[in-house]
N, C-alpha and C. Protein backbone atom coordinates (compact mmCIF):
# COMPACT_ATOMS: atom_id res chain seq x y z
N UNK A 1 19.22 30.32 -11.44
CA UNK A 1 19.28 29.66 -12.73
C UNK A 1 17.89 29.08 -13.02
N UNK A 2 17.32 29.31 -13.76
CA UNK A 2 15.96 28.95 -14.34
C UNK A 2 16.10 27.40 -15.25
N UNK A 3 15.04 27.04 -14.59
CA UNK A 3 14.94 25.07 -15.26
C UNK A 3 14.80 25.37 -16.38
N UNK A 4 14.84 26.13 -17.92
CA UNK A 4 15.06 25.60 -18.66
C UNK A 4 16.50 26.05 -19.00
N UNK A 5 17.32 26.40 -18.18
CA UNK A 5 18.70 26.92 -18.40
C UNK A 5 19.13 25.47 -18.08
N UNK A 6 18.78 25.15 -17.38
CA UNK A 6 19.53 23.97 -16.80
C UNK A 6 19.53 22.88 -17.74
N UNK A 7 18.08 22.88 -17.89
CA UNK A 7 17.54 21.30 -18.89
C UNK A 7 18.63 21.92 -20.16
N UNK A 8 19.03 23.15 -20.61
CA UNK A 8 19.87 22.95 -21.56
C UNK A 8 21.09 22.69 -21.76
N UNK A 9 21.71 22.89 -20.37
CA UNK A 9 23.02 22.82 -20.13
C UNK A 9 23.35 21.17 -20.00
N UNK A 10 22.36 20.55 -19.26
CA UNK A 10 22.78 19.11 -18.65
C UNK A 10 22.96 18.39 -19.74
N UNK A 11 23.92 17.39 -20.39
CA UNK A 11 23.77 16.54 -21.25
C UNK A 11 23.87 15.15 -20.50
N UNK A 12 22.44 14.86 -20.89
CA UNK A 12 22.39 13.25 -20.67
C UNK A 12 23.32 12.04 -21.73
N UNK A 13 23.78 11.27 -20.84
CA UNK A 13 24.72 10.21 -22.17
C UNK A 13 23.30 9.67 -22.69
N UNK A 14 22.20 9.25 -22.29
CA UNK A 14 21.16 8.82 -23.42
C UNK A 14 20.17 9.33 -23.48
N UNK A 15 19.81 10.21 -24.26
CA UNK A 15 18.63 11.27 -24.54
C UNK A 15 17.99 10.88 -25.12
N UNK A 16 17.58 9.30 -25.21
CA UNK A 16 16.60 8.91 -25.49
C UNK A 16 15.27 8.88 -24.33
N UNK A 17 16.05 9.05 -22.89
CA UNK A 17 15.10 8.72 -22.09
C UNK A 17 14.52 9.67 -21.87
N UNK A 18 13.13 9.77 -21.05
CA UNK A 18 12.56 10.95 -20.44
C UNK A 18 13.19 11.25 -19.17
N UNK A 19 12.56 12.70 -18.87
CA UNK A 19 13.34 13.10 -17.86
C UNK A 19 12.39 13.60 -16.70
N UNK A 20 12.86 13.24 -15.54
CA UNK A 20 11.94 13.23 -14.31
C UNK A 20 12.40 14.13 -13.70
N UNK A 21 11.49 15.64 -13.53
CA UNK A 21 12.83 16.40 -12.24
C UNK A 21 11.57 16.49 -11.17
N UNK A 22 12.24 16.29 -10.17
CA UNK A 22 12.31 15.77 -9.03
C UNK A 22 11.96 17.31 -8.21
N UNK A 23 11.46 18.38 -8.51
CA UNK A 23 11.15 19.76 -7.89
C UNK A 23 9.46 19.93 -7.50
N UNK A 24 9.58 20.96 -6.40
CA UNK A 24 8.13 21.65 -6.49
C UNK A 24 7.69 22.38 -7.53
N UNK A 25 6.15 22.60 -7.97
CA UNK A 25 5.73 23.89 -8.97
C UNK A 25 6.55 23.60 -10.70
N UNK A 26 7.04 22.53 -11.10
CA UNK A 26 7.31 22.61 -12.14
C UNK A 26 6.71 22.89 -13.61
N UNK A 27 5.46 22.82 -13.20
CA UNK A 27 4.65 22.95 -14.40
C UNK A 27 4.86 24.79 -14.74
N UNK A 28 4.95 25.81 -13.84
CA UNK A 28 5.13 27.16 -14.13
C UNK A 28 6.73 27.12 -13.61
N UNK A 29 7.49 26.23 -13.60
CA UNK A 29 9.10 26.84 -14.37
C UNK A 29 9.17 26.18 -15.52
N UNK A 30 8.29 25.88 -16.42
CA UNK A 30 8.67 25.14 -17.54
C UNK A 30 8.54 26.15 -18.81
N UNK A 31 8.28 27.39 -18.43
CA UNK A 31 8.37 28.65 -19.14
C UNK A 31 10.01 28.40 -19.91
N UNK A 32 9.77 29.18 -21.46
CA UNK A 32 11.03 29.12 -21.89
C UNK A 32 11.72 27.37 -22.60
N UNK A 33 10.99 26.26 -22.04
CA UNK A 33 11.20 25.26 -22.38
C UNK A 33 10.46 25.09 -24.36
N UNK A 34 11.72 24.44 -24.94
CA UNK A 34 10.63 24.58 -26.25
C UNK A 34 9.91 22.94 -26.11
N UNK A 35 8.96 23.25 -27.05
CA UNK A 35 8.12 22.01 -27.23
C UNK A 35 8.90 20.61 -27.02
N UNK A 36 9.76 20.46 -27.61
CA UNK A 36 10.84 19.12 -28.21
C UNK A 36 11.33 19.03 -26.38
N UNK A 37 11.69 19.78 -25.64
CA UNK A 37 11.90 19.53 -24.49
C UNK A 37 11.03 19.21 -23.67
N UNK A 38 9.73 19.43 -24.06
CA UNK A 38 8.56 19.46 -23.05
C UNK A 38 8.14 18.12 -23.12
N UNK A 39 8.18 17.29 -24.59
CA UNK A 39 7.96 16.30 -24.87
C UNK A 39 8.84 15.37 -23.54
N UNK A 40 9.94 15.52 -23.59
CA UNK A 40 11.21 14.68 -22.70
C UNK A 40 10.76 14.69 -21.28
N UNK A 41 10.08 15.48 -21.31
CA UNK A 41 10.12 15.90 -19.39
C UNK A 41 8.71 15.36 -18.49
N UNK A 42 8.88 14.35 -17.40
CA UNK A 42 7.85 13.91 -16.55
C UNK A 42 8.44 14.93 -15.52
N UNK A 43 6.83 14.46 -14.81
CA UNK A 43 6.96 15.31 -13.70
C UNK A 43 5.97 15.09 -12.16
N UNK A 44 5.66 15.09 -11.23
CA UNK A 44 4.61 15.04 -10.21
C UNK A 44 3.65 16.35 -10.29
N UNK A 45 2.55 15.41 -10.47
CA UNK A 45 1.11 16.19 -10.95
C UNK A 45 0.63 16.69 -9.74
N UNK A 46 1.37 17.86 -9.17
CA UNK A 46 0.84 18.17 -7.67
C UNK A 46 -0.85 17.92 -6.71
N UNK A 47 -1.47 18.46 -8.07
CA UNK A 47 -2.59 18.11 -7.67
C UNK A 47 -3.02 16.83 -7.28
N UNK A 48 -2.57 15.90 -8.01
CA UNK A 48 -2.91 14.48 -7.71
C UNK A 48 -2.18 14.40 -6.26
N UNK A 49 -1.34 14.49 -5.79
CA UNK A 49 -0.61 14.23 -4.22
C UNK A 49 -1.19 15.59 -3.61
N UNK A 50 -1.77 16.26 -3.27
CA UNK A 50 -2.53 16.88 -2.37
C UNK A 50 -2.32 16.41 -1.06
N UNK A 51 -2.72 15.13 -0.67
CA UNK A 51 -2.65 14.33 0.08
C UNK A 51 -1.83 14.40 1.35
N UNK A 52 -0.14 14.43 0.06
CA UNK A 52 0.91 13.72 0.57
C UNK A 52 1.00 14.69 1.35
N UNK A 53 2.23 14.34 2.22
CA UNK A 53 3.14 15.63 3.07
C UNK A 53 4.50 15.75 2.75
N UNK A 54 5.44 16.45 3.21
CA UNK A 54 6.17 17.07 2.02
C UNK A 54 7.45 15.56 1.83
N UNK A 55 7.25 14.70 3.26
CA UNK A 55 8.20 13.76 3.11
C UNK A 55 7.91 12.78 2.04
N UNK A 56 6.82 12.32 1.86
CA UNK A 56 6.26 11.52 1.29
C UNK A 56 6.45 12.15 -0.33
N UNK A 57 6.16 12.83 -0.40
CA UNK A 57 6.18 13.42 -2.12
C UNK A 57 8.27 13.04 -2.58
N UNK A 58 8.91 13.52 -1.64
CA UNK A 58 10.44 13.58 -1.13
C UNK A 58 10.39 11.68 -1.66
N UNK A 59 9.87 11.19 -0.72
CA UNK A 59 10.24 10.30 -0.95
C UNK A 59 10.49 9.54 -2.58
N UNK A 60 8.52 9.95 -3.24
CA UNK A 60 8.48 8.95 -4.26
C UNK A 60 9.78 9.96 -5.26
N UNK A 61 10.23 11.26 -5.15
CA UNK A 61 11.05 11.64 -6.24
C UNK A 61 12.39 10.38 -5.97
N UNK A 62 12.80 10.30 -4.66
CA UNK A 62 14.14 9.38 -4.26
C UNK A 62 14.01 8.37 -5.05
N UNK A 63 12.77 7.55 -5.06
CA UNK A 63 12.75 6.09 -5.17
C UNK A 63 12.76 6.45 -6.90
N UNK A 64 12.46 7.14 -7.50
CA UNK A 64 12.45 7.23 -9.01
C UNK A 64 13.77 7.84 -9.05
N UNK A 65 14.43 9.13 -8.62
CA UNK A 65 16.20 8.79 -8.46
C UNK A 65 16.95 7.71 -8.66
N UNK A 66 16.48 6.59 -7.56
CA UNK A 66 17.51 5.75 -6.94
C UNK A 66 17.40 4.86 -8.14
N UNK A 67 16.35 4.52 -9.19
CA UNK A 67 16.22 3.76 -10.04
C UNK A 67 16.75 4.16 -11.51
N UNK A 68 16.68 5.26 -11.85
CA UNK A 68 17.17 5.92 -12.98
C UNK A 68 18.56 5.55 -13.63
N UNK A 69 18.62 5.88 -14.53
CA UNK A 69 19.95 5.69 -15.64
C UNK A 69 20.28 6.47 -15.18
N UNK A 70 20.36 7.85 -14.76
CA UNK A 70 21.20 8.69 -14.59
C UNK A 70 20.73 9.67 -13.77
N UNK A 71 21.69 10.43 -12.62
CA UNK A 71 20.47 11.71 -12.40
C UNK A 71 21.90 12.53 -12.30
N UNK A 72 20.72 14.10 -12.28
CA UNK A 72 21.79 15.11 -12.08
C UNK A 72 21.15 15.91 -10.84
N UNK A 73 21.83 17.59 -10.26
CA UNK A 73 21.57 17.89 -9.49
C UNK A 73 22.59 19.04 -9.29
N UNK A 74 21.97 19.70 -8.08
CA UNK A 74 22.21 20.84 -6.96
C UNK A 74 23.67 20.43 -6.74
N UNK A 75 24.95 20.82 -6.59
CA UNK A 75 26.17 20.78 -5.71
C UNK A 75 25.75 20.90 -4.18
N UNK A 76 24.83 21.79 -4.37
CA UNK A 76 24.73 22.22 -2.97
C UNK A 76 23.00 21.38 -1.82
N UNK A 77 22.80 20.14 -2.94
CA UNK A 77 21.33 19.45 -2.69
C UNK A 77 21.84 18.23 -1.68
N UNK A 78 21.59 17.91 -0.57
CA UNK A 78 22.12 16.74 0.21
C UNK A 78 21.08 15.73 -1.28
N UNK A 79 20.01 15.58 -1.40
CA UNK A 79 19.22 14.78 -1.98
C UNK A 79 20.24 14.65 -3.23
N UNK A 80 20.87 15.30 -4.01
CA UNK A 80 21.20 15.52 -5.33
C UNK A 80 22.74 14.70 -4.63
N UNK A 81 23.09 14.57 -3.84
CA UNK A 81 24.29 14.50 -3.44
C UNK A 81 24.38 13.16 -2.80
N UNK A 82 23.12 12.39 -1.92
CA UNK A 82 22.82 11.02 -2.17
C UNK A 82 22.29 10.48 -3.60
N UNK A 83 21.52 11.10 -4.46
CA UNK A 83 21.70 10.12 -5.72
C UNK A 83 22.70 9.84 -6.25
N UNK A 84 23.34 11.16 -6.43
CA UNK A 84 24.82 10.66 -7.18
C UNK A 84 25.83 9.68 -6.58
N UNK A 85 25.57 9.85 -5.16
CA UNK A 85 26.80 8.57 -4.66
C UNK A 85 25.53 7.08 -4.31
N UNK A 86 24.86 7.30 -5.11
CA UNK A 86 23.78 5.56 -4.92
C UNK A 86 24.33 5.27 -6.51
N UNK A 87 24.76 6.22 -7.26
CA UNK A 87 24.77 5.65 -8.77
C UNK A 87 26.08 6.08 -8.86
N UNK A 88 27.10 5.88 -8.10
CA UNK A 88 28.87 6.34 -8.02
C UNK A 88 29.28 7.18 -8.92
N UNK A 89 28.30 8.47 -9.00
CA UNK A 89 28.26 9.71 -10.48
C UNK A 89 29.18 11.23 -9.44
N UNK A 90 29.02 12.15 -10.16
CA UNK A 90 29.39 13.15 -9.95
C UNK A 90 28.61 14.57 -10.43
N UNK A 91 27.88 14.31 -11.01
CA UNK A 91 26.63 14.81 -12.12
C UNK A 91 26.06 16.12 -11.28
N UNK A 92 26.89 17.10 -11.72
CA UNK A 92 25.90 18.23 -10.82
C UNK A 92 25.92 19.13 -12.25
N UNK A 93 24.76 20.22 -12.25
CA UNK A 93 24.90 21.21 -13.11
C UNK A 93 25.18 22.71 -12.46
N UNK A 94 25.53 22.90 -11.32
CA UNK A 94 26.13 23.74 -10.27
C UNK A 94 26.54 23.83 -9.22
């Protein structure tokens, strides 16, 4: 399933907010996304974390998870599967 299949399927209850996904390489799956979506969407500027190692990058997506209005996710993501039970959700898009 391709991220902008997804970003279309998921409905957020407030779409006012931006949206953080929490993946590797997102800047080339953002193919297919239209503008008005691109606007909505943060992301980790890989280049800038060079640095990190893969836990550490892991991490800062969690800590912006664990804080969020809402998150969604993988059925099959342990990570997608601790946010949702830190925010008592059910929120998967597969």
């Amino acid at each position: 399933m391709s991220l902008s299949t997804v970003l279309n399927k998921v409905k957020f209850k407030d779409n006012t907010c931006k949206t953080y996904i929490a993946s590797s390489n997102v800047a080339t799956q953002l193919y297919g996304c239209d503008e008005a979506m691109l606007q909505q969407i943060l992301y980790k500027n890989e280049e800038d974390l060079r640095d990190l190692g893969y836990e550490e990058c892991a991490f800062i997506d969690f800590m912006i998870g664990k804080y969020s209005k809402e998150v969604w996710g993988n059925r099959r993501s342990s990570f997608s599967g601790v946010l949702n039970s830190l925010h008592q959700t059910n929120n998967f898009y597969c």
